[in-house]
Protein backbone atom coordinates (compact mmCIF):
# COMPACT_ATOMS: atom_id res chain seq x y z
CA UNK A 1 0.38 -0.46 -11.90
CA UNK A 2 1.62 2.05 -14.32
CA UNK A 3 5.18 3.28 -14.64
CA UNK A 4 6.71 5.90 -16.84
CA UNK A 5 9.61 5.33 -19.44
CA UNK A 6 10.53 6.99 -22.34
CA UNK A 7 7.69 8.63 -25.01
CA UNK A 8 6.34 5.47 -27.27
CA UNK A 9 6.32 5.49 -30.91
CA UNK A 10 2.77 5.66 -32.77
CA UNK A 11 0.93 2.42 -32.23
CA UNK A 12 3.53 0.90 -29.95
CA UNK A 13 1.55 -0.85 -26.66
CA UNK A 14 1.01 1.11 -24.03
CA UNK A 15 1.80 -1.27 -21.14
CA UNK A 16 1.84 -4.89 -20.44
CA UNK A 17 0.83 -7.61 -18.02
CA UNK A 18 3.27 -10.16 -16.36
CA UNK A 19 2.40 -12.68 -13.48
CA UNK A 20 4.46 -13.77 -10.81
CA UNK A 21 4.34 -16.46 -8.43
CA UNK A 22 2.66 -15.69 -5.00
CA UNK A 23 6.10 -16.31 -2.96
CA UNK A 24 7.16 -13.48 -5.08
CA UNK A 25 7.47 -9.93 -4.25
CA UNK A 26 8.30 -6.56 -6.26
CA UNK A 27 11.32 -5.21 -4.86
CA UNK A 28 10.92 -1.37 -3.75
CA UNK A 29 13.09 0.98 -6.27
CA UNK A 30 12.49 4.18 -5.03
CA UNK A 31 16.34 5.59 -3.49
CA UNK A 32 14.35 7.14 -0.74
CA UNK A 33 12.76 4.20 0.54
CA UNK A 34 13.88 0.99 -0.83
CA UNK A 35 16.71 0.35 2.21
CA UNK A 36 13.94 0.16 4.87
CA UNK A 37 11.04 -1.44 2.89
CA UNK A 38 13.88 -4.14 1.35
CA UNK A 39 15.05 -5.03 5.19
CA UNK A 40 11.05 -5.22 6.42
CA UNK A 41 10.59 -7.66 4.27
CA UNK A 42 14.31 -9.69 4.46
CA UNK A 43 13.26 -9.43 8.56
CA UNK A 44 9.54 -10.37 7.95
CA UNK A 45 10.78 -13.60 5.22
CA UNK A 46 13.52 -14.77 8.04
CA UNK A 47 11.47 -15.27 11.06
CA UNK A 48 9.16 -17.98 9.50
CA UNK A 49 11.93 -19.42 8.11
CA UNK A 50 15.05 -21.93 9.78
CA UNK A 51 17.48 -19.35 11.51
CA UNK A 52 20.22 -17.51 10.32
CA UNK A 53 22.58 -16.04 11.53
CA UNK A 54 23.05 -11.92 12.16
CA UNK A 55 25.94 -11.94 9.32
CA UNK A 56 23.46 -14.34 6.99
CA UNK A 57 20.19 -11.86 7.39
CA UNK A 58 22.60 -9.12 7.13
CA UNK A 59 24.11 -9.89 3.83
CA UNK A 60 20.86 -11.54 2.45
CA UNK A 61 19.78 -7.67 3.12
CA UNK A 62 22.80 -6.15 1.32
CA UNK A 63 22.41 -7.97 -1.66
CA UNK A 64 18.54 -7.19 -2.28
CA UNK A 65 19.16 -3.70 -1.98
CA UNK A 66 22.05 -4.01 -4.01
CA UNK A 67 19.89 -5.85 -6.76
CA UNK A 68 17.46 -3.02 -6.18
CA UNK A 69 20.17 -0.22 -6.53
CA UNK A 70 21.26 -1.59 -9.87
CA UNK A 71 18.00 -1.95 -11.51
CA UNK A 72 16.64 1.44 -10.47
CA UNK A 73 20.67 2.63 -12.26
CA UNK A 74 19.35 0.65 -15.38
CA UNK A 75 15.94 2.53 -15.41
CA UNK A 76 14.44 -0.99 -14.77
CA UNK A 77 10.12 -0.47 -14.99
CA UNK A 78 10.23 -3.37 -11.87
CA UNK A 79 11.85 -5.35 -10.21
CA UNK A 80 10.53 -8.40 -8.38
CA UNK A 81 12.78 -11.58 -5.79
CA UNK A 82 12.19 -14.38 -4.31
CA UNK A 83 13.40 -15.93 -0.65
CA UNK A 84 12.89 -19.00 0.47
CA UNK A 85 15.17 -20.52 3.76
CA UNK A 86 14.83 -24.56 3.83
CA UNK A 87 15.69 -26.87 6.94
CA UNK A 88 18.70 -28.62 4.75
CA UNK A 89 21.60 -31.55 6.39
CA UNK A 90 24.62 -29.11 6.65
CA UNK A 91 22.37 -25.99 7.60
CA UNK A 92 19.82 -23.70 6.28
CA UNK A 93 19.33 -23.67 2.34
CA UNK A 94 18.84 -20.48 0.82
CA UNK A 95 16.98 -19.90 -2.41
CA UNK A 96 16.84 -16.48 -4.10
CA UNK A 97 16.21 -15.35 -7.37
CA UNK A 98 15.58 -12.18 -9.07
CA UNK A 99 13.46 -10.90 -12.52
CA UNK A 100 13.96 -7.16 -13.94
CA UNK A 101 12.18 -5.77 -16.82
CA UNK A 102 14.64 -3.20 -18.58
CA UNK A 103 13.34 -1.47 -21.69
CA UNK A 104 16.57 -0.99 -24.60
CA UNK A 105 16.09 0.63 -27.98
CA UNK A 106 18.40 -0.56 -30.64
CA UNK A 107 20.73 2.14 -31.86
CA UNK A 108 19.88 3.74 -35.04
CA UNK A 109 22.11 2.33 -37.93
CA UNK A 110 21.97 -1.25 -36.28
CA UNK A 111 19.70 -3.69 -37.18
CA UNK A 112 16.88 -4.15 -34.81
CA UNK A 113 15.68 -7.51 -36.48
CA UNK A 114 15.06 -10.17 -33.36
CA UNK A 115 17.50 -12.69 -35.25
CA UNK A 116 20.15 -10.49 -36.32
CA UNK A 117 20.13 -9.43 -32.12
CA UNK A 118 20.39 -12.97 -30.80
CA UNK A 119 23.12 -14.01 -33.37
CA UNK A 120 25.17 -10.99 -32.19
CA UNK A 121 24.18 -12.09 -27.94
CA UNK A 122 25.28 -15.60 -29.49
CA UNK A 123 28.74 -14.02 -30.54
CA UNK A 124 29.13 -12.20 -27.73
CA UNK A 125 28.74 -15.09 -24.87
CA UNK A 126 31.35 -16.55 -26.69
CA UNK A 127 34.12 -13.90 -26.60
CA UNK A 128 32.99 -13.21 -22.85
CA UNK A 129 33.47 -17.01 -22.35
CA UNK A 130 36.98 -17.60 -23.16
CA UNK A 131 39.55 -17.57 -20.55
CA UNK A 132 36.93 -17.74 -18.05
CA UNK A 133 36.38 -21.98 -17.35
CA UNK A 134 32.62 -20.88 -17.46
CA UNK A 135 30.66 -22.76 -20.36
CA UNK A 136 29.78 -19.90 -23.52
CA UNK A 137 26.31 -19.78 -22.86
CA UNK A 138 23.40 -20.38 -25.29
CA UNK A 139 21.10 -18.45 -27.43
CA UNK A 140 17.85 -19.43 -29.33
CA UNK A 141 14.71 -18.36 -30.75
CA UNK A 142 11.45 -18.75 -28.93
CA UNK A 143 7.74 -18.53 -29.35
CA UNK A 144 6.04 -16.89 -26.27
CA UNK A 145 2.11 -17.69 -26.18
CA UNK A 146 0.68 -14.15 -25.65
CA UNK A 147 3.50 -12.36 -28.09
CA UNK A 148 5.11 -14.26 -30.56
CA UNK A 149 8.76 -14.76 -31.36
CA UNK A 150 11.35 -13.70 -29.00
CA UNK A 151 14.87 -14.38 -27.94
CA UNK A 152 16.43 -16.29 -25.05
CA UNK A 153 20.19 -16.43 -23.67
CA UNK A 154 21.45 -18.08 -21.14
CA UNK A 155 24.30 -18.66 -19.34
CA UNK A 156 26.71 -19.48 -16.29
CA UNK A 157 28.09 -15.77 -15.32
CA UNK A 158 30.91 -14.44 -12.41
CA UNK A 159 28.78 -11.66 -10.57
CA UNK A 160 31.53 -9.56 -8.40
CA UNK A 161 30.66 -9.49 -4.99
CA UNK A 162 32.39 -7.20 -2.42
CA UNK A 163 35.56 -8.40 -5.02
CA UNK A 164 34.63 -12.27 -5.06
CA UNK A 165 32.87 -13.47 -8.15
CA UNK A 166 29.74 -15.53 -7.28
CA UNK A 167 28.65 -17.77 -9.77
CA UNK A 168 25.14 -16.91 -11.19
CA UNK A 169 22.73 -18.66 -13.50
CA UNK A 170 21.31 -16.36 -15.78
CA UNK A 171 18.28 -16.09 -18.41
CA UNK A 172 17.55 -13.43 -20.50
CA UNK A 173 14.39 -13.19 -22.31
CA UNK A 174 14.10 -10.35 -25.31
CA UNK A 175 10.60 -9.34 -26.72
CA UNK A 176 10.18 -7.08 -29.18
CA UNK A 177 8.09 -3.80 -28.62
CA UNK A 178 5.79 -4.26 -32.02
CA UNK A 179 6.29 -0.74 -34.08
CA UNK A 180 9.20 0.46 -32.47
CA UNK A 181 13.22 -0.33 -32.07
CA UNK A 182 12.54 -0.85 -28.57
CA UNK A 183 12.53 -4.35 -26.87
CA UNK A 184 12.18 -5.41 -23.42
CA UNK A 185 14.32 -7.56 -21.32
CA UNK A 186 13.16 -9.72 -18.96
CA UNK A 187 16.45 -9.88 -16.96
CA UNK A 188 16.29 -13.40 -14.56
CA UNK A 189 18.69 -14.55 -12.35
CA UNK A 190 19.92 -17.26 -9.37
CA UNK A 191 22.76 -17.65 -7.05
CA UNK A 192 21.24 -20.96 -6.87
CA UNK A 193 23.26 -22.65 -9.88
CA UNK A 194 23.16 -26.46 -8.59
CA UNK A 195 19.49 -25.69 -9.31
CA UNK A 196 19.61 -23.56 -12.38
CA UNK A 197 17.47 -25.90 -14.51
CA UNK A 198 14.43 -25.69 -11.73
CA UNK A 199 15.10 -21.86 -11.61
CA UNK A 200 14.66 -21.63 -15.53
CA UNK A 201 11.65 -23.18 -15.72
CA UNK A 202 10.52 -20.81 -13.51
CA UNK A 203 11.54 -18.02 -15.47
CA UNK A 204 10.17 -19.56 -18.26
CA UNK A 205 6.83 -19.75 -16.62
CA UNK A 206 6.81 -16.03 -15.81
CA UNK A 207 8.46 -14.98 -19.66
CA UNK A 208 5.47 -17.10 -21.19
CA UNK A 209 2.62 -15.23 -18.86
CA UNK A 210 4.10 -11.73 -20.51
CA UNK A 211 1.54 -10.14 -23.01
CA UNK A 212 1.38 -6.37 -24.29
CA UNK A 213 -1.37 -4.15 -23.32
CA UNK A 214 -3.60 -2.48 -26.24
CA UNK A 215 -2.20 0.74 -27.13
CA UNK A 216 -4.91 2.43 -26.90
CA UNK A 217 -5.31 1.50 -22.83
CA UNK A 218 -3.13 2.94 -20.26
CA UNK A 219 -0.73 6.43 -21.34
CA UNK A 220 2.39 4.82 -20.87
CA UNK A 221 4.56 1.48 -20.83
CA UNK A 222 4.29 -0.09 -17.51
CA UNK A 223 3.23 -3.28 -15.69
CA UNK A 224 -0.65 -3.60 -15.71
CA UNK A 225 -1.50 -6.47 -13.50
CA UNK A 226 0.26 -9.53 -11.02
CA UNK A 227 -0.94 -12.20 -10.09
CA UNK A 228 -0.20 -16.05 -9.41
C-alpha cells in the first residue's frame, strides 16, 4: 500500500517495506471512519478474549482512537497496535502496544548528520528527565540489516491521560531517508512497562525488517508490503 507525503528529493526512495507480526493490525486513520472501524475491531479482539468489563472495552476503545487521532495530527504514513487479553491471578492482563511511522525533515541550518541528531535526543532526555523520578532515557547508534546506521532512544515517559500520567515505555527508531534531510521515525510504544524489555525486542524485530523501496518503483513514500 501506497500513501502520499510530501514531494521527495531526486533519488530519494520512493517507498518502503516493513513487516509486522500477524496479531498485529494497522489502525484506521481516516477522521471519517477510524471511530467505527477502531471499535469493530476492539469488539471483535474482546470476545475471544477473558472478559472485561463495559468501562474496560470502553476505554481500551478510547485510547486506540485516541492513538489513531494523534498520529493522523502528526501526518503519520501508518499506524499499526496490538491487543492481547490474558487469563492472569488478579484478573484479565492486558497487553497493548503501538508503532507509527512519522516522516521529519531536519530544519535547514541544522545539521542533519544521524550522530549529531542522537547526541542532541541524548541531551534532550536528560533535561526532560530531571525533576521527573523517571530514569533519563538512553540513546545509541544502531546498524539495521536492510538500511544501515540508524538511531535508537529509549525511555520511561508520563503520557497524560484524561489528566493522569500513565507510565509508558517508549522506543524510537530514526532512519535516515538516503539523499534527503528527511528521516523516518518509527515511533513504538507500551503501557505495558513491567514488560518493556519483551516489548522492545519486539520493536526491534519490526525496526530491523524496515528496508527502502528503489526509487525508481512506486511514485511516492509509503508502506509497500506486511507481512509476518
Amino acid at each position: 500500500m501506497t500513501q502520499p507525503v510530501t514531494e521527495r528529493p531526486e533519488g530519494a526512495p520512493a517507498g518502503y517495506t516493513l513487516r509486522f507480526p500477524d496479531s498485529w493490525w494497522q489502525l484506521d486513520l481516516d477522521p471519517s471512519t477510524r471511530d467505527a472501524s477502531i471499535r469493530r475491531r476492539i469488539e471483535s479482539q474482546v470476545k475471544k478474549a477473558p472478559r472485561l468489563s463495559r468501562e474496560q472495552v470502553e476505554e481500551l476503545i478510547r485510547s486506540t482512537r485516541r492513538t489513531a487521532r494523534e498520529a493522523h495530527a502528526r501526518g503519520a504514513l501508518r499506524a499499526s497496535g496490538m491487543l492481547r487479553i490474558l487469563k492472569a491471578g488478579s484478573g484479565p492482563l492486558v497487553l497493548s502496544a503501538t508503532t507509527v511511522v512519522v516522516r521529519i525533515s531536519v530544519p535547514e541550518g541544522q545539521s542533519e548528520d544521524l550522530a549529531d541528531l542522537v547526541v542532541a535526543a541524548g541531551v534532550q532526555l536528560g533535561d526532560q528527565a530531571e525533576g521527573t523520578g523517571l530514569p533519563p532515557g538512553e540513546v545509541e547508534l544502531v546498524e539495521l540489516p536492510h538500511v544501515g546506521a540508524a538511531g535508537r532512544i529509549t525511555r520511561i515517559e508520563d503520557v497524560d491521560h484524561q489528566g493522569t500520567p500513565v507510565p509508558t515505555a517508549v522506543r524510537h527508531t530514526l532512519i535516515p531517508v538516503p539523499n534527503s534531510r528527511d528521516y523516518l521515525v518509527l515511533a513504538s510504544s507500551t503501557p505495558n512497562v513491567d514488560l518493556a524489555d519483551q516489548f522492545y525486542e519486539v520493536f526491534d524485530a519490526i525496526a530491523e525488517s524496515f528496508r527502502f523501496e528503489d526509487p525508481a518503483g512506486v511514485g511516492r513514500m509509503g508502506e509497500a508490503d506486511k507481512g509476518k
